[in-house]
PDB file of N, CA and C in Angstrom:
ATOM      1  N   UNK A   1       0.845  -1.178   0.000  1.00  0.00           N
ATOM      2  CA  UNK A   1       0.000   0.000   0.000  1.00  0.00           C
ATOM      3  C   UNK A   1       0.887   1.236   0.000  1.00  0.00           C
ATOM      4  N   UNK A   2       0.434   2.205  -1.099  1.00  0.00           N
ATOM      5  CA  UNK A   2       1.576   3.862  -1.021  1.00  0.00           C
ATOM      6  C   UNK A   2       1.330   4.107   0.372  1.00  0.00           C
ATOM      7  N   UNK A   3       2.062   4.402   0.836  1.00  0.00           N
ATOM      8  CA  UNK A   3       3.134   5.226   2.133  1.00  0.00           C
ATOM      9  C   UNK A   3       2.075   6.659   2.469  1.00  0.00           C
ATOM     10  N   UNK A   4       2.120   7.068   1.216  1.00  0.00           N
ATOM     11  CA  UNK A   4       1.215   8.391   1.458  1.00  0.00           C
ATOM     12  C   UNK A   4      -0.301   8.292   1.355  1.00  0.00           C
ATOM     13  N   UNK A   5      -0.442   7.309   1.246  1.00  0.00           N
ATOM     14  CA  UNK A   5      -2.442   6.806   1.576  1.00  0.00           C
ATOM     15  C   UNK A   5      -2.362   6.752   2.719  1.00  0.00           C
ATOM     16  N   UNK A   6      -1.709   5.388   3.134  1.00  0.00           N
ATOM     17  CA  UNK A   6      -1.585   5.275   4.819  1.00  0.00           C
ATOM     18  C   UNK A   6      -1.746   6.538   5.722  1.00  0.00           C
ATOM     19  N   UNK A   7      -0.556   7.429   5.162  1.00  0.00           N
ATOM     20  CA  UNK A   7      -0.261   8.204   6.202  1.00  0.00           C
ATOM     21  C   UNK A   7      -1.406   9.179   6.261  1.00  0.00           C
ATOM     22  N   UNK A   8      -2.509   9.278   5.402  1.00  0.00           N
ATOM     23  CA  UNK A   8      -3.968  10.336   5.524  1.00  0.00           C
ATOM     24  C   UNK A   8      -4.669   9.506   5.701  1.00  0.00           C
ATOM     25  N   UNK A   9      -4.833   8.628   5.370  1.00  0.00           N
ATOM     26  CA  UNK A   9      -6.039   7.478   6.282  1.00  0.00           C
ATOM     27  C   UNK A   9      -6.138   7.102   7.884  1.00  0.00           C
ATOM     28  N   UNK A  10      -7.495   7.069   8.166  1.00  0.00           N
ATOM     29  CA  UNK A  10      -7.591   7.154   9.584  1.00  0.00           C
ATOM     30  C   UNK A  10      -9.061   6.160   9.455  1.00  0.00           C
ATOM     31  N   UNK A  11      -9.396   5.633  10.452  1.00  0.00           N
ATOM     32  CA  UNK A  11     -10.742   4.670  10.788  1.00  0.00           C
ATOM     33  C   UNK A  11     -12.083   5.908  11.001  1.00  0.00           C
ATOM     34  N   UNK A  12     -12.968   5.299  10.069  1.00  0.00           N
ATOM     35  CA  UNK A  12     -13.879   6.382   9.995  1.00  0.00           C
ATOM     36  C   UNK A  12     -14.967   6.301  11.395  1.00  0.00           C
ATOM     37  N   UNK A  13     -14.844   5.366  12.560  1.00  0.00           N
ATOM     38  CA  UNK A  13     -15.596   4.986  13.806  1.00  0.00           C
ATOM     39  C   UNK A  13     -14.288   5.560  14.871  1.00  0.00           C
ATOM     40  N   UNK A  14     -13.305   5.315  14.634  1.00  0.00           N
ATOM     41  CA  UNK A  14     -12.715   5.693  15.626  1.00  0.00           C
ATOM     42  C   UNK A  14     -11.739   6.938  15.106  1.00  0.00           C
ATOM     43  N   UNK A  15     -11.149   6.863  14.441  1.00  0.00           N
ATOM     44  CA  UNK A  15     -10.319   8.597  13.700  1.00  0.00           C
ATOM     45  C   UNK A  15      -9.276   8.205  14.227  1.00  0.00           C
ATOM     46  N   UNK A  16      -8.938   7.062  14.815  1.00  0.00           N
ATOM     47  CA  UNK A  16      -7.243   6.327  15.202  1.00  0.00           C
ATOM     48  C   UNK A  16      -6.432   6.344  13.589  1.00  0.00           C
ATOM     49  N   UNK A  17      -5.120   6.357  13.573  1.00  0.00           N
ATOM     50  CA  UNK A  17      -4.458   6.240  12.328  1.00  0.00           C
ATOM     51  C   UNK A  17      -4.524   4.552  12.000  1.00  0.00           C
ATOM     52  N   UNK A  18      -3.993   4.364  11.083  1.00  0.00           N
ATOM     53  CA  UNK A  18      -3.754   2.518  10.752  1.00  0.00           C
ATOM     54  C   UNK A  18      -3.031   2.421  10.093  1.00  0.00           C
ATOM     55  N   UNK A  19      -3.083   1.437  10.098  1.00  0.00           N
ATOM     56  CA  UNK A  19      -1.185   0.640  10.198  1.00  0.00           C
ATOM     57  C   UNK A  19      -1.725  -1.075   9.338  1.00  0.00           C
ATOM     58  N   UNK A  20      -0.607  -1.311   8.642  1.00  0.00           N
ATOM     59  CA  UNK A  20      -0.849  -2.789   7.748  1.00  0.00           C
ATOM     60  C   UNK A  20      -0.811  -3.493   8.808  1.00  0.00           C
ATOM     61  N   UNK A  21      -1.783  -4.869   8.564  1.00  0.00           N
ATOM     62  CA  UNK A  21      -1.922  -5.689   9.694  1.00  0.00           C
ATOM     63  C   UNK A  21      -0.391  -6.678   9.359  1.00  0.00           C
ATOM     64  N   UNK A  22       0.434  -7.221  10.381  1.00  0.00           N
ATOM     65  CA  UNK A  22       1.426  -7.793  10.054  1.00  0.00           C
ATOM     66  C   UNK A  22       1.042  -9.393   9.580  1.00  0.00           C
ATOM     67  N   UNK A  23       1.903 -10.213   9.335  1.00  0.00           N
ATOM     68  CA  UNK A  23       1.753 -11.141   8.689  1.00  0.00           C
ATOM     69  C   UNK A  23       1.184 -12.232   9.815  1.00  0.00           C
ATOM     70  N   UNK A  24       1.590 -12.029  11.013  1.00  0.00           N
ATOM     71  CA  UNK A  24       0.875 -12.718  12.109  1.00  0.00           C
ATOM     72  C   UNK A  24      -0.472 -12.513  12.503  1.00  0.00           C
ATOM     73  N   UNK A  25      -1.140 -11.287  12.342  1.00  0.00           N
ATOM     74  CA  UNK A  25      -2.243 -10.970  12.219  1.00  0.00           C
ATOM     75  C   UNK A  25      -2.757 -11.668  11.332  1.00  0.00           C
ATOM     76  N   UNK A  26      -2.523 -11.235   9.950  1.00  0.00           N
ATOM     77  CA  UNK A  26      -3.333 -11.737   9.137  1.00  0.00           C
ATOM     78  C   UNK A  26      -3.597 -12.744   8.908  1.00  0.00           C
ATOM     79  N   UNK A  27      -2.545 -13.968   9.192  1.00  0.00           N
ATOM     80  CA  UNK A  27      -2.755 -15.348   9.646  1.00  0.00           C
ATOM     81  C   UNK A  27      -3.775 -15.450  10.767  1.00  0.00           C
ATOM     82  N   UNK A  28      -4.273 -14.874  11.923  1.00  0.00           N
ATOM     83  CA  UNK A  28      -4.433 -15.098  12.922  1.00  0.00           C
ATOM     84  C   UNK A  28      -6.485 -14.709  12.446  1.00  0.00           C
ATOM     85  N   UNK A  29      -6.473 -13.668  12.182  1.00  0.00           N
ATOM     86  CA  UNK A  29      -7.519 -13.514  11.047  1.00  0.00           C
ATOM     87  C   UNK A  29      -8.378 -14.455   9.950  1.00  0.00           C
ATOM     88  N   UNK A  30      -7.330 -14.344   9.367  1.00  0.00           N
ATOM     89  CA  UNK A  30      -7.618 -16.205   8.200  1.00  0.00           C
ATOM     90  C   UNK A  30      -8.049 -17.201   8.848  1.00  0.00           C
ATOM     91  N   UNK A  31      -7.100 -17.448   9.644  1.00  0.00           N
ATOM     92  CA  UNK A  31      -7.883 -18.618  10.568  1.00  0.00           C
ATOM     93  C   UNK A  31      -9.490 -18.743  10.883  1.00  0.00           C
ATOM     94  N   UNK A  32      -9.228 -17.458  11.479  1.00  0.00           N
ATOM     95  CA  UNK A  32     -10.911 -16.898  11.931  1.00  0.00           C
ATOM     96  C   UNK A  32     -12.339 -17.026  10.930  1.00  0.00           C
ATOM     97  N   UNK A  33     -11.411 -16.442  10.029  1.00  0.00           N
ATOM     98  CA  UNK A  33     -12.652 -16.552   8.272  1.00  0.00           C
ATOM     99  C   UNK A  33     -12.935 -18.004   8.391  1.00  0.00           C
ATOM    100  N   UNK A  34     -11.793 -18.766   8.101  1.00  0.00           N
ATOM    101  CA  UNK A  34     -12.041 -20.303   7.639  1.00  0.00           C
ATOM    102  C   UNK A  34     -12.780 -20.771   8.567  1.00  0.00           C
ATOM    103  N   UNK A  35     -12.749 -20.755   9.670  1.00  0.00           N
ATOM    104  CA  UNK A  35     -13.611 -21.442  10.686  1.00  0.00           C
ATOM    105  C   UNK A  35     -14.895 -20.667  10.875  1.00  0.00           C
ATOM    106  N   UNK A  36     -15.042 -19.680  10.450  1.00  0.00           N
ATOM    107  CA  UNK A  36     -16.599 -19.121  10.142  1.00  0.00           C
ATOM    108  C   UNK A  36     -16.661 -17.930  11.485  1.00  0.00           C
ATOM    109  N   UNK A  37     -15.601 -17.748  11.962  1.00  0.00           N
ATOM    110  CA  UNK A  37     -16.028 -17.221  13.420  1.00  0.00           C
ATOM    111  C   UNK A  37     -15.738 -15.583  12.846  1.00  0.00           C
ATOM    112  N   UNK A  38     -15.242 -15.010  12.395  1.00  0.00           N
ATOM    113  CA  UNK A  38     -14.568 -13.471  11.684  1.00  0.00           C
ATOM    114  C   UNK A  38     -16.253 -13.010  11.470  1.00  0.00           C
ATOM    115  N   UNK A  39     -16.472 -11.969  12.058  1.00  0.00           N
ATOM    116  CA  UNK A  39     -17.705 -11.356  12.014  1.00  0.00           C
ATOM    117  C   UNK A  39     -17.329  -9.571  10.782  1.00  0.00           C
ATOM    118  N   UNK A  40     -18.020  -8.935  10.723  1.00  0.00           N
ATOM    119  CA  UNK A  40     -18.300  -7.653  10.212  1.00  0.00           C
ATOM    120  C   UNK A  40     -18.670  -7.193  11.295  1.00  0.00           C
ATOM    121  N   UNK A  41     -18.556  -5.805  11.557  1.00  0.00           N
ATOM    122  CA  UNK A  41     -19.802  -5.085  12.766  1.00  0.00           C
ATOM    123  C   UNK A  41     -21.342  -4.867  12.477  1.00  0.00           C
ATOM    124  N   UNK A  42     -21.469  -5.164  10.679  1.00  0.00           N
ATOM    125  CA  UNK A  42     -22.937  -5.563  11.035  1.00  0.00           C
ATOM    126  C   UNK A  42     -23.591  -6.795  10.780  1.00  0.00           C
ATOM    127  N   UNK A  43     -22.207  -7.593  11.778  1.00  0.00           N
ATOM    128  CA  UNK A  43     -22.721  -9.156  12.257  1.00  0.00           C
ATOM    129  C   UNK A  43     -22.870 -10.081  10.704  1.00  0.00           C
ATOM    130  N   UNK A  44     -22.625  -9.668   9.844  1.00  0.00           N
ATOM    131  CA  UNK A  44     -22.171 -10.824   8.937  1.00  0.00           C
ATOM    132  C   UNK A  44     -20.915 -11.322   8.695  1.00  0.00           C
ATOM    133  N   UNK A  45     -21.251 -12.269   8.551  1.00  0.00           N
ATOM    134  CA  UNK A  45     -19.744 -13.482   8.190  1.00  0.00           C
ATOM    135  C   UNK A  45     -19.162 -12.943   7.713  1.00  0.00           C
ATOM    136  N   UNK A  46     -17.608 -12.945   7.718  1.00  0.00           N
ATOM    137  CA  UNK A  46     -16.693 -12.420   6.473  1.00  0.00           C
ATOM    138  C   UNK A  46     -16.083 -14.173   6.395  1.00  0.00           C
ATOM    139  N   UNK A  47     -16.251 -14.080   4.568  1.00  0.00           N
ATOM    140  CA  UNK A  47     -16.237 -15.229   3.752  1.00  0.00           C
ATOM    141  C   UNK A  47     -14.947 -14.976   3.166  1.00  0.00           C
ATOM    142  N   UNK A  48     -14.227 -14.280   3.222  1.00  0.00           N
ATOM    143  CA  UNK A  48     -13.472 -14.344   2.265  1.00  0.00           C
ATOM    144  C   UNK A  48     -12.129 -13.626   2.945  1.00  0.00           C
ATOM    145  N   UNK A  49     -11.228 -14.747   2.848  1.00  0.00           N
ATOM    146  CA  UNK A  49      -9.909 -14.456   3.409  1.00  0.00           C
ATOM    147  C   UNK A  49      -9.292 -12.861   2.636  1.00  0.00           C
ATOM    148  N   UNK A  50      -8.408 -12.372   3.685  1.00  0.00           N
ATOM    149  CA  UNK A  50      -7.924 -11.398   3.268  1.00  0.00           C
ATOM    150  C   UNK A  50      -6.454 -11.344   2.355  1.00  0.00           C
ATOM    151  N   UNK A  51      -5.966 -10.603   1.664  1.00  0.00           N
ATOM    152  CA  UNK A  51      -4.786 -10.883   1.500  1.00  0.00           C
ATOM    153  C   UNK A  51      -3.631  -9.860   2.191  1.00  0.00           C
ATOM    154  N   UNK A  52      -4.323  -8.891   2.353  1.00  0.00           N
ATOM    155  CA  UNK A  52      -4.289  -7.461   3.069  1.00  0.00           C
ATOM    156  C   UNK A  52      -5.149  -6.813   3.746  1.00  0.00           C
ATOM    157  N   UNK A  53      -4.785  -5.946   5.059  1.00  0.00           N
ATOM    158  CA  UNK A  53      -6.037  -5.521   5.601  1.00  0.00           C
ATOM    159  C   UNK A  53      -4.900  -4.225   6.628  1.00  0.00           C
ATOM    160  N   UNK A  54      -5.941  -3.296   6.731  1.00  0.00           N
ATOM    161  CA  UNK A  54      -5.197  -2.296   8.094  1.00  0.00           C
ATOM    162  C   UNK A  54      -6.060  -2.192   9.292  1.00  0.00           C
ATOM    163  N   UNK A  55      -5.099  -2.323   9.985  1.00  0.00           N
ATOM    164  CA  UNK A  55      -5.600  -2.332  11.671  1.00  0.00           C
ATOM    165  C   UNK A  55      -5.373  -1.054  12.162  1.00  0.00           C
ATOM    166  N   UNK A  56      -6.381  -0.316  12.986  1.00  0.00           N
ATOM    167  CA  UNK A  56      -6.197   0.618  14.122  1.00  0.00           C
ATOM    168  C   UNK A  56      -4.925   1.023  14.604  1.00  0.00           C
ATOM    169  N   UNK A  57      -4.179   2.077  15.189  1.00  0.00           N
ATOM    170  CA  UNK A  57      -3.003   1.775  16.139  1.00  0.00           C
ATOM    171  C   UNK A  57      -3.278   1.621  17.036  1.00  0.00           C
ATOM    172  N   UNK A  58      -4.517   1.174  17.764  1.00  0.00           N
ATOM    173  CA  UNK A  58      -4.983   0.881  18.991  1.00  0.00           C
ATOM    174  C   UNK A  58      -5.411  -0.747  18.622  1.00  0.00           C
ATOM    175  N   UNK A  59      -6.151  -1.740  17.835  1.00  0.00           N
ATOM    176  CA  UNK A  59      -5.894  -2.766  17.349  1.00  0.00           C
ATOM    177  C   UNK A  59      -7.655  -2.480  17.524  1.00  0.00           C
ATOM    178  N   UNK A  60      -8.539  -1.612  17.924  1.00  0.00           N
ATOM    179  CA  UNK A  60      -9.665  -2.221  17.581  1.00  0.00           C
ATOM    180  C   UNK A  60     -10.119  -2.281  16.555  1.00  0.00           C
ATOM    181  N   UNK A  61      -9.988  -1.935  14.821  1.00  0.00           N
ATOM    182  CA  UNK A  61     -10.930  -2.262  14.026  1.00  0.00           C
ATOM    183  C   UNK A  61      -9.900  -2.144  12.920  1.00  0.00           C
ATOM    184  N   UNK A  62     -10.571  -3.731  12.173  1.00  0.00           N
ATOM    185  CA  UNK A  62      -9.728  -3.959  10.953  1.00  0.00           C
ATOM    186  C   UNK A  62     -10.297  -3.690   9.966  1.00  0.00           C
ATOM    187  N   UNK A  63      -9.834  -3.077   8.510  1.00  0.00           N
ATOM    188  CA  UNK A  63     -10.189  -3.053   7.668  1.00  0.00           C
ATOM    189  C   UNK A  63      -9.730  -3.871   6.393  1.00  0.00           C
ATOM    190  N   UNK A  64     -10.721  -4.418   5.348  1.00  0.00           N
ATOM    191  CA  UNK A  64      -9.862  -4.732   4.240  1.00  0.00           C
ATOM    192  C   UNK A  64      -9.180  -4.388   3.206  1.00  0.00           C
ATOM    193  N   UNK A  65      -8.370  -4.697   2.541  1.00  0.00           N
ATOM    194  CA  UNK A  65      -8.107  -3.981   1.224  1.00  0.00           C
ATOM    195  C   UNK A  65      -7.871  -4.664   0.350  1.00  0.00           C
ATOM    196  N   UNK A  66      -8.776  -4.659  -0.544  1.00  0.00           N
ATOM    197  CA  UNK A  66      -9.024  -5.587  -1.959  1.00  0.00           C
ATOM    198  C   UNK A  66      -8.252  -4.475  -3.186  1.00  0.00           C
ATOM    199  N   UNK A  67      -7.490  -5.689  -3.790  1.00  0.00           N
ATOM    200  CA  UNK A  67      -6.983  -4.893  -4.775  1.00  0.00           C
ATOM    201  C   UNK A  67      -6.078  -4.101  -4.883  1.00  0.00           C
ATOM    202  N   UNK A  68      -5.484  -3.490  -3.409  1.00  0.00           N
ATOM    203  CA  UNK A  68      -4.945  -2.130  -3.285  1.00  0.00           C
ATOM    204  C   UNK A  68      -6.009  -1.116  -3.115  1.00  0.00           C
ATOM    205  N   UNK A  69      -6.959  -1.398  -2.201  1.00  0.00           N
ATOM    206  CA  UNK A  69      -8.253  -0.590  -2.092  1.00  0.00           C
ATOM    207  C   UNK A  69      -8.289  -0.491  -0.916  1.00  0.00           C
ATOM    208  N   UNK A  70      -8.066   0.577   0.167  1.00  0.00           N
ATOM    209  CA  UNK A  70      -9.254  -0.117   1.371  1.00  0.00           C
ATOM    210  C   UNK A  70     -10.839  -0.122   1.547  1.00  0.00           C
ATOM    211  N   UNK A  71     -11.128  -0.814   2.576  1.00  0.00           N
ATOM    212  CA  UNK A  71     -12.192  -0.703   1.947  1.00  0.00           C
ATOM    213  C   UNK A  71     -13.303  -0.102   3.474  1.00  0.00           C
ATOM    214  N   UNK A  72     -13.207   1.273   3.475  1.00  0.00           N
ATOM    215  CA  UNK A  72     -13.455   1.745   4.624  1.00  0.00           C
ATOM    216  C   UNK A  72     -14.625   2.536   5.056  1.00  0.00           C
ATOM    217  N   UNK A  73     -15.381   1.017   5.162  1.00  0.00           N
ATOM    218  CA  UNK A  73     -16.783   1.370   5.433  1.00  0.00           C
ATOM    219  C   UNK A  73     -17.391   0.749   6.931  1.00  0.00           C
ATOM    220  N   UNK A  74     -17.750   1.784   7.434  1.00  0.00           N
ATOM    221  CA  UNK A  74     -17.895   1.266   9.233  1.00  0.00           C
ATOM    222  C   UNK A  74     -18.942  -0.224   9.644  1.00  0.00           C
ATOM    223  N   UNK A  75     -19.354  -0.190   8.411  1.00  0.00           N
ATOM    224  CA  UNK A  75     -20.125  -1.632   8.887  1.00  0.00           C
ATOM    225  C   UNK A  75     -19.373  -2.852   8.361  1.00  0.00           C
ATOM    226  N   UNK A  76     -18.425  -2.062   7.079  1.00  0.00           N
ATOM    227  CA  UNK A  76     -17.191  -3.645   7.145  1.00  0.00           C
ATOM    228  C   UNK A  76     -16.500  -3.753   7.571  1.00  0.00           C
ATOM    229  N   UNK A  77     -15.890  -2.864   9.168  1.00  0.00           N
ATOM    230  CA  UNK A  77     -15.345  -3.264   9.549  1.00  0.00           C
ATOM    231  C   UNK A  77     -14.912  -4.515  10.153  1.00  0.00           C
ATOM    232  N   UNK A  78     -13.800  -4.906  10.677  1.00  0.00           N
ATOM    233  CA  UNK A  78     -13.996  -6.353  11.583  1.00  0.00           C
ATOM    234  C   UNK A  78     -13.024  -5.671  12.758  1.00  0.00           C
ATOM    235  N   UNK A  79     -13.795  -6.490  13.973  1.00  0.00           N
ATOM    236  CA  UNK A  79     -13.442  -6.828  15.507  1.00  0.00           C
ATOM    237  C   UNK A  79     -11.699  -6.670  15.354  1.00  0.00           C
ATOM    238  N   UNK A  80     -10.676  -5.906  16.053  1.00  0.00           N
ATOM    239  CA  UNK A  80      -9.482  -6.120  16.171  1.00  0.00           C
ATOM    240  C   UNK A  80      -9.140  -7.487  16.847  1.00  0.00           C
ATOM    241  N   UNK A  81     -10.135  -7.886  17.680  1.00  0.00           N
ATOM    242  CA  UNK A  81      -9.811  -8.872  17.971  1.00  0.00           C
ATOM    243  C   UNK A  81      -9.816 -10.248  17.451  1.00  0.00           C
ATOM    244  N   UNK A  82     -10.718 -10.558  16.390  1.00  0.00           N
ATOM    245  CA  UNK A  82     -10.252 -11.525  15.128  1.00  0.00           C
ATOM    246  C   UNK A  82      -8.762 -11.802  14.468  1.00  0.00           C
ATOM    247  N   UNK A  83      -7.918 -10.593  15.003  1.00  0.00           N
ATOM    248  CA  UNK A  83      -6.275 -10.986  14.448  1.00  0.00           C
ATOM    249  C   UNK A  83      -5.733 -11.000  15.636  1.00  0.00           C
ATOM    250  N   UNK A  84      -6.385 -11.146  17.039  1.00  0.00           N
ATOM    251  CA  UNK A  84      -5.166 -11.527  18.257  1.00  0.00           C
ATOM    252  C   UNK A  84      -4.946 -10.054  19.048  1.00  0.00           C
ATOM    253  N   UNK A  85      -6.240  -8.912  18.774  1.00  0.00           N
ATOM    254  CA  UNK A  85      -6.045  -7.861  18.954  1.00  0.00           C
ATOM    255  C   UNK A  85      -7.228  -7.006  19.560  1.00  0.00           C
ATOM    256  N   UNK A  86      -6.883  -5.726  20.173  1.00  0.00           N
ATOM    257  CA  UNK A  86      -8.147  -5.490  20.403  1.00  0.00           C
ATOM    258  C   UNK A  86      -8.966  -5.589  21.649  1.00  0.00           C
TER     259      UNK A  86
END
């Protein structure tokens, strides 16, 4: 992800900055999808593993990023705590 997206992007529920989830996260995450347990905040399943995603600097809310997209919409968010966080 450019350096200079990051650095103006902020969580639109909390206005914390974010940060790429590390590779332990995102494993820790995946896991979560596959076993069905990885929620959205508006309580639907997330089906679909990430390949990338940014976390909070506080770890509560993850976002995805498809494509080189994020995708930063407060009801897709997911639980920080789905990557071991939060």
């Amino acid at each position: 992800m450019d350096r200079k997206l990051l650095d103006i992007l902020c969580c639109p529920i909390t206005k914390r900055p974010l940060q790429p989830l590390s590779a332990q996260e995102l494993e820790a995450l995946n896991r979560q999808i596959a076993d069905g347990q990885a929620r959205y905040l508006d309580e639907t399943v997330v089906d679909t593993p990430l390949d990338e995603g940014l976390i909070t600097d506080n770890g509560s809310r993850i976002y995805r990023v498809d494509d080189g997209i994020p995708v930063m919409l407060e009801e897709r968010s997911i639980p920080g705590s789905a990557a071991g966080r939060g």
